[in-house]
Protein backbone atom coordinates (compact mmCIF):
# COMPACT_ATOMS: atom_id res chain seq x y z
CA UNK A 1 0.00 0.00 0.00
CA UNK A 2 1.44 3.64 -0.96
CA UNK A 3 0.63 6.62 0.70
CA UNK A 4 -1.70 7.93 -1.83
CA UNK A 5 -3.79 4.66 -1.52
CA UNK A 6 -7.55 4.88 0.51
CA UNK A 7 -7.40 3.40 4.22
CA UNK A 8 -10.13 0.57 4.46
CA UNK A 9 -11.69 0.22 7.46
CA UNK A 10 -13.86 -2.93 8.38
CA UNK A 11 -17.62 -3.15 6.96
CA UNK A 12 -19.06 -3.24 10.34
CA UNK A 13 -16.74 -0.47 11.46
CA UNK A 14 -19.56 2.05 13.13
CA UNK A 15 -19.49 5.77 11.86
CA UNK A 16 -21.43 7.64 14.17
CA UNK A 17 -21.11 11.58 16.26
CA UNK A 18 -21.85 12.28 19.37
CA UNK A 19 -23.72 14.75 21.62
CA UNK A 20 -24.48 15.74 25.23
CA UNK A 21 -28.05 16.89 26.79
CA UNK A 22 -27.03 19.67 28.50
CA UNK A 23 -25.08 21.13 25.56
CA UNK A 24 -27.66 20.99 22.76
CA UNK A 25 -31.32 20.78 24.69
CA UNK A 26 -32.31 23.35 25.76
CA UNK A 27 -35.60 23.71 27.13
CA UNK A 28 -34.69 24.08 30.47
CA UNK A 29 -37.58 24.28 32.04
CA UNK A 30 -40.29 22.88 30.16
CA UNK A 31 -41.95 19.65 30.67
CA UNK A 32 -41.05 18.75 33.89
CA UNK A 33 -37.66 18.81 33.81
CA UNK A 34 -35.59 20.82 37.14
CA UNK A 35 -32.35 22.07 37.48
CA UNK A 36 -29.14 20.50 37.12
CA UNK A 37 -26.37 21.19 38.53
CA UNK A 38 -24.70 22.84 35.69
CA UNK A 39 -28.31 25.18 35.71
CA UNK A 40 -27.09 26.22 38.66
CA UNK A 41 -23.50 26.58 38.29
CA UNK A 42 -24.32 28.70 34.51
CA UNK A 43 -26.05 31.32 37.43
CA UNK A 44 -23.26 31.39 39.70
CA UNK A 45 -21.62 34.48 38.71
CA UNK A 46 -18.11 34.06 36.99
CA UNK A 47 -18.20 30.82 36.80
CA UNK A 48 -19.24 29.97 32.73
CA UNK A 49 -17.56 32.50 30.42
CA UNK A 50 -19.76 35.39 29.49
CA UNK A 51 -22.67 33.82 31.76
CA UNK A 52 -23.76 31.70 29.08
CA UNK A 53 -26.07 29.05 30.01
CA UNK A 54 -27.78 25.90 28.33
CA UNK A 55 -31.28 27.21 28.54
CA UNK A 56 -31.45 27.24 25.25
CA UNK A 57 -28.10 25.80 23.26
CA UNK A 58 -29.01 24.59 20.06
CA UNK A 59 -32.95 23.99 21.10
CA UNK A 60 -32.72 20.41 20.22
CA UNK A 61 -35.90 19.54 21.93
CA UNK A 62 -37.61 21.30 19.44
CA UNK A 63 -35.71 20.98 16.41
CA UNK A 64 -34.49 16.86 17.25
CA UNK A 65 -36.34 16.16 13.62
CA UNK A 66 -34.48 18.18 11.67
CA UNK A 67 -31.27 17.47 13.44
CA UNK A 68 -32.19 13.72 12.58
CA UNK A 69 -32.67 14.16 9.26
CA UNK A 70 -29.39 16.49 8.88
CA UNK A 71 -27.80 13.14 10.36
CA UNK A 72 -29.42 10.93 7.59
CA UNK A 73 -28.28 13.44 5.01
CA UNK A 74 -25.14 13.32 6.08
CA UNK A 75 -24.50 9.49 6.27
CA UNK A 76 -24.34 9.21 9.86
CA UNK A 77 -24.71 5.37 10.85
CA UNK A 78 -24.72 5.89 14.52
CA UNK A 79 -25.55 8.63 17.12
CA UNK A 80 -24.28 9.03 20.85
CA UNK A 81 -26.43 11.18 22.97
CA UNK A 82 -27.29 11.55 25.99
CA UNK A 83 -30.38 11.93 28.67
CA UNK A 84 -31.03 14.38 30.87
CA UNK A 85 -31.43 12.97 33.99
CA UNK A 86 -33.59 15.74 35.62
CA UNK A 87 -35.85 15.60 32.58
CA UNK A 88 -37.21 11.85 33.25
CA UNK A 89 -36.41 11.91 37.12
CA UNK A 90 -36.62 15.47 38.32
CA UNK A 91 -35.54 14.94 41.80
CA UNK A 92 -32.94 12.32 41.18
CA UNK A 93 -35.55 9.52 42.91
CA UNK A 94 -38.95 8.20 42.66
CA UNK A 95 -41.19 7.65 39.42
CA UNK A 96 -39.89 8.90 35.67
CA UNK A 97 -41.73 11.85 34.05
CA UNK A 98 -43.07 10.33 31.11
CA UNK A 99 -43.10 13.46 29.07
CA UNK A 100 -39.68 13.77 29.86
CA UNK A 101 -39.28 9.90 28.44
CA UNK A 102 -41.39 10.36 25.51
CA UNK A 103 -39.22 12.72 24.09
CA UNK A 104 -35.83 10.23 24.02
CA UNK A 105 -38.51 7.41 23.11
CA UNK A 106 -39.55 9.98 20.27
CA UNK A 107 -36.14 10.43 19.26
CA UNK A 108 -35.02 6.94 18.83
CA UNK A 109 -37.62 6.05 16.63
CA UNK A 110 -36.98 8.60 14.53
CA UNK A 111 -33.06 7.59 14.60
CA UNK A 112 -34.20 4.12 13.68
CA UNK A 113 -36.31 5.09 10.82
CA UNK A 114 -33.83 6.95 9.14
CA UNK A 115 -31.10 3.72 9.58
CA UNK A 116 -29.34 5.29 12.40
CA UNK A 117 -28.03 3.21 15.33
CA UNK A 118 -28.53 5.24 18.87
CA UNK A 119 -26.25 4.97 21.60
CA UNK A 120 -27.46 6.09 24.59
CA UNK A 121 -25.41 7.44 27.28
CA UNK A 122 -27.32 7.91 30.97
CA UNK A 123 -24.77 10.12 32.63
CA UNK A 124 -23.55 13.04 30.84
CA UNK A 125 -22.70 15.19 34.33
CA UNK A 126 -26.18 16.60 34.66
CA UNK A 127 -26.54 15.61 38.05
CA UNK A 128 -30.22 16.83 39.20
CA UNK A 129 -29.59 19.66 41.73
CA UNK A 130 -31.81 17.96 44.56
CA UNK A 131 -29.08 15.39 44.76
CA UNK A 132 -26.11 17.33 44.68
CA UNK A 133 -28.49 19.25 47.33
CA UNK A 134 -27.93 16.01 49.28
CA UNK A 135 -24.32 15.75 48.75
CA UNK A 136 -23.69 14.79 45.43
CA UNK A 137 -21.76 12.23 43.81
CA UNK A 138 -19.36 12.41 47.03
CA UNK A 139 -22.09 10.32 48.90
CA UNK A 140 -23.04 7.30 48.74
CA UNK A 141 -26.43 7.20 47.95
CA UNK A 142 -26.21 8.78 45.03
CA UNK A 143 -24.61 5.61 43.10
CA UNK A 144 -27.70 4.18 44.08
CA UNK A 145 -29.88 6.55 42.93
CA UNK A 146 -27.97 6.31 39.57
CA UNK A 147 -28.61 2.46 39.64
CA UNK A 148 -32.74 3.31 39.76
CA UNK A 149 -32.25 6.06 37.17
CA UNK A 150 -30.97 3.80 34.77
CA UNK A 151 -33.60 0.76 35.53
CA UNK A 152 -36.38 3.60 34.07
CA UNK A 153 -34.28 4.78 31.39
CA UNK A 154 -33.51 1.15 30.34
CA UNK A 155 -37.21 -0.03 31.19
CA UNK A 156 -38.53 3.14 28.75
CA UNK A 157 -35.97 2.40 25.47
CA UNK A 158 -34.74 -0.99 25.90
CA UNK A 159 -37.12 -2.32 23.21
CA UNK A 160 -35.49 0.31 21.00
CA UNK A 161 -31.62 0.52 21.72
CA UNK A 162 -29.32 -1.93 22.49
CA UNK A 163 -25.97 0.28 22.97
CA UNK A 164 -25.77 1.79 26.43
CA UNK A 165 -22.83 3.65 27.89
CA UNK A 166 -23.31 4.39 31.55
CA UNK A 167 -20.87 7.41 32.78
CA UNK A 168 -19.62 9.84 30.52
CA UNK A 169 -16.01 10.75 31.27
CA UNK A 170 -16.28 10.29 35.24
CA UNK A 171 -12.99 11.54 35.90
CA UNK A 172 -14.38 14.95 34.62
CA UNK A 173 -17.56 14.57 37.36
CA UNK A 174 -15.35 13.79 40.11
CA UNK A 175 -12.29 15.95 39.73
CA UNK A 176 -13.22 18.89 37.85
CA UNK A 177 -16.58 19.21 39.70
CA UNK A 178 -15.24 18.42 43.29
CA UNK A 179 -11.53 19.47 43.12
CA UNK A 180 -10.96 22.16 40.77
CA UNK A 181 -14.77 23.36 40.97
CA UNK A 182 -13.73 24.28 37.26
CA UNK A 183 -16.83 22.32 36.41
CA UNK A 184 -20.11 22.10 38.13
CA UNK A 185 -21.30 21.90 40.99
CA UNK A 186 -17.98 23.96 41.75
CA UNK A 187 -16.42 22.61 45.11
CA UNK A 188 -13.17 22.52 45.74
CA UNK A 189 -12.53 19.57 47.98
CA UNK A 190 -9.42 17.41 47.34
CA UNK A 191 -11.22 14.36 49.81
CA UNK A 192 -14.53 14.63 48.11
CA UNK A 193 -13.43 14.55 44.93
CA UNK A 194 -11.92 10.64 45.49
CA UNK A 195 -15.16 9.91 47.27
CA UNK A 196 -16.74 11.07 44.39
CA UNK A 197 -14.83 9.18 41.97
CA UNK A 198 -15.28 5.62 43.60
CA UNK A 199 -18.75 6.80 44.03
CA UNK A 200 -19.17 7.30 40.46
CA UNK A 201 -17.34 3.70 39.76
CA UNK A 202 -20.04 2.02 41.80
CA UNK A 203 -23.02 4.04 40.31
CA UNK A 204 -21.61 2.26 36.40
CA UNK A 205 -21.33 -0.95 38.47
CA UNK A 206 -24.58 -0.44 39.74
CA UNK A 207 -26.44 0.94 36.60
CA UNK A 208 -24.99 -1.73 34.88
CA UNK A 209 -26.22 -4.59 37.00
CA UNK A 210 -29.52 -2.62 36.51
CA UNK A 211 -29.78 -2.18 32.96
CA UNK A 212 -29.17 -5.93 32.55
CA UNK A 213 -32.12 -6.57 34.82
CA UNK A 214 -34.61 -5.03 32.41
CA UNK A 215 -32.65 -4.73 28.70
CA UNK A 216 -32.46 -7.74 26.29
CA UNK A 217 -29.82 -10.20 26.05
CA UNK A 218 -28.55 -8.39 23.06
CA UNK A 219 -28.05 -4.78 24.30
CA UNK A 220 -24.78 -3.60 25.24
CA UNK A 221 -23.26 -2.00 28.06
CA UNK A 222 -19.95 0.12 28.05
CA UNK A 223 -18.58 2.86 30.09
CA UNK A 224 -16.98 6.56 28.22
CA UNK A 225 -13.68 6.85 29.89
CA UNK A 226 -11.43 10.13 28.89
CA UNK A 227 -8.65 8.74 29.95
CA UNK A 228 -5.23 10.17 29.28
CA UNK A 229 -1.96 8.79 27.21
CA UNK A 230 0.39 10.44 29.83
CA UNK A 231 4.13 11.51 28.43
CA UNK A 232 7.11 12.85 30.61
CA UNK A 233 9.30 15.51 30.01
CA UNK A 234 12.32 13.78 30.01
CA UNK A 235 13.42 9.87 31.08
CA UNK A 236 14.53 10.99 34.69
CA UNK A 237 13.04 8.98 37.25
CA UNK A 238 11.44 12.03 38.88
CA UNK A 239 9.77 13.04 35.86
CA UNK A 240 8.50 8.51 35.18
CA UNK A 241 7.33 8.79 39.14
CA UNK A 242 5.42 12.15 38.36
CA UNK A 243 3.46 10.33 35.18
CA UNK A 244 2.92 7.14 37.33
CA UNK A 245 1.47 9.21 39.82
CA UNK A 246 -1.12 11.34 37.17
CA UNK A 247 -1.98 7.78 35.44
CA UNK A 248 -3.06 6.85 39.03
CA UNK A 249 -5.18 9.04 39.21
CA UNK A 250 -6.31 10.00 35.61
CA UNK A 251 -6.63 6.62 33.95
CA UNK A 252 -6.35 3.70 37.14
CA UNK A 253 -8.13 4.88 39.71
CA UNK A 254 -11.37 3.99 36.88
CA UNK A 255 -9.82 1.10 35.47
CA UNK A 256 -8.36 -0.28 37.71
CA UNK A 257 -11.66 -1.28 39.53
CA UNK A 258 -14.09 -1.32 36.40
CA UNK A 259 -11.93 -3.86 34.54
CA UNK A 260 -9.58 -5.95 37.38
CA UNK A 261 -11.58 -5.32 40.89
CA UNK A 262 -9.04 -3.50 42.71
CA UNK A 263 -7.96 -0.14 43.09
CA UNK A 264 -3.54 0.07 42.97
CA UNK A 265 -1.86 0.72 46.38
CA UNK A 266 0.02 3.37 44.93
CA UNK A 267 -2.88 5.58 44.33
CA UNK A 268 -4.01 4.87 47.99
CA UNK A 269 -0.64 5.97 49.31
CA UNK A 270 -0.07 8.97 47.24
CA UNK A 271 -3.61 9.95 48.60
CA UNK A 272 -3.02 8.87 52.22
CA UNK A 273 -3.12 12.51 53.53
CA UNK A 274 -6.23 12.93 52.22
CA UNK A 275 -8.03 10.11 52.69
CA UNK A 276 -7.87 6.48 54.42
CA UNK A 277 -10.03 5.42 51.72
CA UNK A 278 -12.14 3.68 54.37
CA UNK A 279 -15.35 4.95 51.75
CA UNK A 280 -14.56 1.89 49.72
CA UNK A 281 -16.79 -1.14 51.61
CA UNK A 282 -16.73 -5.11 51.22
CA UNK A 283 -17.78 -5.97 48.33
CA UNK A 284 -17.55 -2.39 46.01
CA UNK A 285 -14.81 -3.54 43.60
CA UNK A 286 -17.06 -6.66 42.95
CA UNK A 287 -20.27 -4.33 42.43
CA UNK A 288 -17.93 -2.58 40.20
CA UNK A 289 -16.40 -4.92 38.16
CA UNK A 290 -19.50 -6.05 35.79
CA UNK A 291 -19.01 -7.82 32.68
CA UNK A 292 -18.96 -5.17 29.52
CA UNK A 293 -19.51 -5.23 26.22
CA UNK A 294 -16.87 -2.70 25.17
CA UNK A 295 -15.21 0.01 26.68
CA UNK A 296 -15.62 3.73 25.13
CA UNK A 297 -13.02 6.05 25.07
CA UNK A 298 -12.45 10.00 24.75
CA UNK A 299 -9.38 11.35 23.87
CA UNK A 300 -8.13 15.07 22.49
CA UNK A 301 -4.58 15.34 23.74
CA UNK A 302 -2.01 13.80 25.08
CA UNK A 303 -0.42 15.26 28.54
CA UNK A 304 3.24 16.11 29.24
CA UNK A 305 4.37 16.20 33.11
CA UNK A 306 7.69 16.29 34.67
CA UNK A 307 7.81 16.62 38.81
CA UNK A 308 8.13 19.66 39.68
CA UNK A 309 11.66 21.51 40.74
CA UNK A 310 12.42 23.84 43.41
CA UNK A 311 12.48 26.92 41.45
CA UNK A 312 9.00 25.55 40.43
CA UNK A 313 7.68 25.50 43.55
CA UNK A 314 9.45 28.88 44.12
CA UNK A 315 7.80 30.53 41.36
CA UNK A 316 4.20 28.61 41.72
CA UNK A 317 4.59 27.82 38.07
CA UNK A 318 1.30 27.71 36.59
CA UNK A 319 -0.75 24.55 35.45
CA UNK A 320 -0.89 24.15 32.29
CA UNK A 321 -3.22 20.43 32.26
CA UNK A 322 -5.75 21.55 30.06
CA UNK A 323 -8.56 21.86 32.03
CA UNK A 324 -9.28 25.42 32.39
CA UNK A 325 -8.18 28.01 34.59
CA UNK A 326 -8.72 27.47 38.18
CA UNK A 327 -6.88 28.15 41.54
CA UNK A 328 -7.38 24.78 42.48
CA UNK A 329 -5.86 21.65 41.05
CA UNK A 330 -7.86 18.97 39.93
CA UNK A 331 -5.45 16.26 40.74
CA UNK A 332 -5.45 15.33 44.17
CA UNK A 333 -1.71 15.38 46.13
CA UNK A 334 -0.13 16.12 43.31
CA UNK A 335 1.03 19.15 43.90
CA UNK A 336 5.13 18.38 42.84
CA UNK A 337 3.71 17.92 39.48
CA UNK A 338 3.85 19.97 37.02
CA UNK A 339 1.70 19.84 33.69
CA UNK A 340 3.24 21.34 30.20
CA UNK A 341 2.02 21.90 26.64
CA UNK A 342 3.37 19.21 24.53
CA UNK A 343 4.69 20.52 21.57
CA UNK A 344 3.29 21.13 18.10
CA UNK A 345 0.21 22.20 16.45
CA UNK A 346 -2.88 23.56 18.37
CA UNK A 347 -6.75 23.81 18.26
CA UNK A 348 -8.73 26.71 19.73
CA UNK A 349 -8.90 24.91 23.04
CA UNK A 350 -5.09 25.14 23.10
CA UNK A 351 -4.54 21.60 23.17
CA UNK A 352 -1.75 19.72 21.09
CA UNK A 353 -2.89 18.00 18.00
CA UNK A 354 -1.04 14.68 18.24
CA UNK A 355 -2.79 11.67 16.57
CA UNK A 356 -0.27 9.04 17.99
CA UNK A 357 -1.52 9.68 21.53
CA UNK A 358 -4.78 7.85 20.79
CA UNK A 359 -2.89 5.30 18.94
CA UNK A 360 -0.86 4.82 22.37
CA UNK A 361 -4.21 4.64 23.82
CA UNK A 362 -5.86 2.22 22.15
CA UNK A 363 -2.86 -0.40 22.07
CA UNK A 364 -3.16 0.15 25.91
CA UNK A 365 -6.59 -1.03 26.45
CA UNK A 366 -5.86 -3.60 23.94
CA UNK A 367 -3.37 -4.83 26.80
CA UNK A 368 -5.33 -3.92 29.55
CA UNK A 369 -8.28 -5.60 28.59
CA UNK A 370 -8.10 -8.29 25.85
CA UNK A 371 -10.83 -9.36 24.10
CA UNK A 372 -12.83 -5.93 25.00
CA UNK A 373 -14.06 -4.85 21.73
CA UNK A 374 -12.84 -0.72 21.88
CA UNK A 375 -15.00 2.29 20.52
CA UNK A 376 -13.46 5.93 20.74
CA UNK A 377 -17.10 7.11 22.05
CA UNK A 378 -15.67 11.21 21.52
CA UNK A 379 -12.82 12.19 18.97
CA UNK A 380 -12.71 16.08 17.71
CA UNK A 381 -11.48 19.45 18.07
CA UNK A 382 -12.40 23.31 18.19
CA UNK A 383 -11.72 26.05 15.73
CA UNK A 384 -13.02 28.99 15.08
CA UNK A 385 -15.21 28.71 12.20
CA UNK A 386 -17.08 31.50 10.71
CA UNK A 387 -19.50 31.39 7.42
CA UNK A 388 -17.74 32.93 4.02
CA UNK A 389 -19.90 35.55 2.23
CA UNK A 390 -22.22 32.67 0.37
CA UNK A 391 -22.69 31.08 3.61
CA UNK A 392 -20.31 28.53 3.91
CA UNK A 393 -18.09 27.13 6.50
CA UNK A 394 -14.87 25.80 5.48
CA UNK A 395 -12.46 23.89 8.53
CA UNK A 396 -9.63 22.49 6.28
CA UNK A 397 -7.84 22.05 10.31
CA UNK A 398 -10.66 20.41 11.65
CA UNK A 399 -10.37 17.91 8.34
CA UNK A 400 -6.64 17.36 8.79
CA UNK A 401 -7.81 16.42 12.39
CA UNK A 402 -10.39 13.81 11.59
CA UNK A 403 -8.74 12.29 9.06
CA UNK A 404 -4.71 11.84 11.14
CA UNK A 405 -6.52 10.36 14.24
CA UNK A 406 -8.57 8.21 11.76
CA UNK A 407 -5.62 6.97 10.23
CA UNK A 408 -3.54 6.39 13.79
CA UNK A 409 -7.40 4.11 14.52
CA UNK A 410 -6.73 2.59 11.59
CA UNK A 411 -2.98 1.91 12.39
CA UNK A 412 -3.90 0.41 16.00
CA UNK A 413 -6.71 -2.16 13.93
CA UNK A 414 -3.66 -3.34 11.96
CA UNK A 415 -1.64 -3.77 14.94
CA UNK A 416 -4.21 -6.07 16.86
CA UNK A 417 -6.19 -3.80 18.44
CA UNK A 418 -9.79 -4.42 18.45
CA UNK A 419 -11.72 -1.36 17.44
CA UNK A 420 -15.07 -0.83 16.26
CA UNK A 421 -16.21 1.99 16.22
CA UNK A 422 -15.86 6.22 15.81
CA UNK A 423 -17.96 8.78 16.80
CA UNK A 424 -17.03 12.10 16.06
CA UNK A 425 -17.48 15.03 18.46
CA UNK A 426 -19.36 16.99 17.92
CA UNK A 427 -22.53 16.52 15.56
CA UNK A 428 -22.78 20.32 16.14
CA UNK A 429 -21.55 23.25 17.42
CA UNK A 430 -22.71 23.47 21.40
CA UNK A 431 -22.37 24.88 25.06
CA UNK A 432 -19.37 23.84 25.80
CA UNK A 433 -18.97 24.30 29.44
CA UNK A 434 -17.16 26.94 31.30
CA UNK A 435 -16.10 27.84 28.07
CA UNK A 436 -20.26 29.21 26.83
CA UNK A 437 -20.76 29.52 23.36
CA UNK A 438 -17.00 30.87 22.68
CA UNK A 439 -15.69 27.12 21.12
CA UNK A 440 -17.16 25.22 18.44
CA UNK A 441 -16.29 21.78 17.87
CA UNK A 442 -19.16 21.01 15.66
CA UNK A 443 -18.85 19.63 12.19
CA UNK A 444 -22.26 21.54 11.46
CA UNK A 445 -22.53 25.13 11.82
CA UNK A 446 -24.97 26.78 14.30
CA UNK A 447 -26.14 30.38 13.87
CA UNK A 448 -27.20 30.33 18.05
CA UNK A 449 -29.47 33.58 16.92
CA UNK A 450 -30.90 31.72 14.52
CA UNK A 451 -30.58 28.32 15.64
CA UNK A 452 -29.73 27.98 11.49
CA UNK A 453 -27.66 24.83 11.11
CA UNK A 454 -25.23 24.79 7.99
CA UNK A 455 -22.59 21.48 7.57
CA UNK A 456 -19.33 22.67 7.52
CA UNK A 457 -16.70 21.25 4.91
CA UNK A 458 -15.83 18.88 7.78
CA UNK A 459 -19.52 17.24 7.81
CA UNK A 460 -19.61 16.68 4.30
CA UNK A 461 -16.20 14.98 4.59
CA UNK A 462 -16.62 12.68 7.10
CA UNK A 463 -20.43 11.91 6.03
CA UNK A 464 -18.46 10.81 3.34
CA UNK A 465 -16.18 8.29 4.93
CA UNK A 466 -19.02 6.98 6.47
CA UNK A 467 -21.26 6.39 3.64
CA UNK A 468 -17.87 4.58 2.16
CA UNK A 469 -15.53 3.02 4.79
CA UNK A 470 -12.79 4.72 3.44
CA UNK A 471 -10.55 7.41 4.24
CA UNK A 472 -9.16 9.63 1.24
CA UNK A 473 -5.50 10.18 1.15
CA UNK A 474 -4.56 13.40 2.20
């Protein structure tokens, strides 16, 4: 094969994008559905950047058939969204709100008319505030109330879908929300936030064991991890113990339990001044560990570390981990280690463009757990894209994007690892956080005044690999 030949990737190889509730909704507060707690973080003054909120985003709960049909025009095979919890259990416990569930139910027969595959993801960090009220993900009960959440949701569409992804990217719910505070619900509590992370692994163990109890034999059941492909500095052994201590806590402190049963005594000890761990009773890492389908991943960038020096700690050297500015780290007792921008090429988030970091990844997991079919569940990047005079929206980066980390997927499926699927983030321009309306990662265009939608060169592009399996030489 010659460079200028087309990559083939399997027929069964799923082309699909992906989506989050929060980000494209809107409708806040119609139907039934109460705040979450990124409704109330968007009103907590300084916290979102220009005070945007998801009120109204790209009004998908109004416009979900057109946005369907976009997908169908587009070639789409498969699409990744997810459901709000507050909209189908307000207060995070008792019955489901059916108008709430009619909508998703709505939604995936419409998908499934037009040939498209839905994944469903339960847990896209929009936590119903009533819980969080009650102490959030750092307690206990809410893993629970996560397990009886997911027994509706799966009781209400299990007919219909048979891909399910439980958590979306928990180390973002645990450490951005409860360490940093970058993310909602904004607390910055070292302890909580590893509460709130095994809390989190035993709501997917949990949800799992529930969604089997009421889904069909067929349906899958996978978890989104974002976890990271962690690089040092240089080869000296401070720098290897500063990465070992960041993939503790980034990558194994998920893994580690939702795929071998055990969290690593290393983690515990570098975390012994917080913590005793004593939150983690008989029996969790079994509740956690459930059989799965596949495991999901997200990845954007790889990370660079090195431990930190004294003139580092001398001169408080900033973070540079690419998760937003905040005051407070996000990685517990790691305070001698210090993050970096890897070198190269950037998108509008500032993060490195560096395709062989989710090969890395994927030959990982291919180790770690063999015989797991692999998906990348949320693959992308931000630019900022702006409509030509005739209307247009050309993204020649975002393109170069797609199609390199394609190509190091299609590298890792040569070299044994088992992959199956892509879903491109995002379907369209959104919310995107703390970061409001000011980053698109779409492939379609969205004119918020307007809600107009208009596929970028990207969509057409990639609608095109899908329709074909193949991916054009550069």
């Amino acid at each position: 094969m010659t460079s200028s030949d087309p990559v083939r990737f399997p027929a069964d190889f799923l082309w699909g994008s992906a989506t989050a509730a929060y980000q494209i909704e809107g409708a806040a507060q119609e139907d039934g559905r109460t705040p979450s707690i990124w409704d109330t973080f968007c009103r907590t003054p300084g916290k979102v950047l220009g005070g945007d909120t998801g009120d109204v985003a790209c009004d998908h709960y109004h416009r979900w058939r057109e946005d369907v049909a976009m997908m169908s025009d587009l070639g789409l095979k498969a699409y990744r969204f997810s459901v709000a919890w507050p909209r189908v259990q307000p207060t995070g416990r008792g019955p489901a709100v059916q108008r709430g569930l009619d909508f998703y139910r709505a939604l995936v027969d419409e998908l499934l008319a037009k040939g498209i595959k839905p994944v469903v993801t339960l847990y896209h960090w929009d936590l119903p505030q009533e819980l969080e009220d009650a102490g959030g993900w750092p307690e206990r009960d809410t893993a629970a109330r996560f397990a009886d959440y997911a027994r509706l949701v799966g009781e209400a569409l299990g007919d219909r879908v048979d891909f399910w992804i439980t958590l979306n990217e928990p180390w973002c719910s645990a450490f951005l929300g409860y360490a940093s505070g970058y993310h909602a619900p904004g607390r910055t509590e070292p302890a909580a936030a590893l509460r709130a992370a095994h809390h989190l692994n035993l709501a997917h163990g949990l949800g799992t064991q529930a969604l089997r109890s009421v889904l069909p034999s067929r349906a899958q059941v996978a978890i989104s991890l974002n976890s990271a492909t962690i690089r040092t500095k240089t080869d000296s052994e401070a720098d290897r113990d500063a990465a070992r201590r960041i993939d503790a806590l980034a990558n194994r402190i998920f893994h580690g339990p939702i795929l071998h049963g055990a969290y690593d005594d290393d983690l515990k000890q570098d975390t012994a001044s917080l913590t005793d761990w004593s939150f983690v009773r008989d029996g969790d890492t079994t509740q956690i560990r459930q059989p799965l389908d596949a495991l999901c991943l997200n990845w954007y960038t790889p990370t660079l570390v090195s431990a930190a020096t004294e003139a580092d700690l001398a001169n408080n050297t900033p973070r540079r981990d690419g998760h937003g500015a905040s005051e407070h780290s996000p990685w517990p007792a790691a305070d001698r280690v210090v993050f970096h921008q890897p070198p190269g090429e950037q998108t509008d988030m500032g993060w490195t463009v560096d395709p062989t970091g989710l090969y890395d990844l994927l030959m990982r997991y291919s180790q770690e757990a063999p015989g797991l079919p692999l998906y990348i569940s949320e693959n992308g990047a931000a630019y900022p894209d702006k409509p030509d005079a005739d209307g247009r929206v050309h993204d020649p980066e975002r393109i170069a994007y797609i199609r390199d980390h394609l190509g190091a997927v299609h590298r890792a499926l040569q070299d044994g690892a088992d992959v199956r699927g892509y879903f491109l983030w995002s379907l369209m321009d959104n919310f995107e956080w703390a970061y409001g309306y000011s980053k698109r990662f779409g492939a379609v265009y969205v004119d918020y005044a307007t809600q107009k939608r208009t596929p970028k060169a990207s969509a057409h592009w990639y609608g095109q690999v899908a329709r074909t399996g193949e991916l054009p030489a550069a």
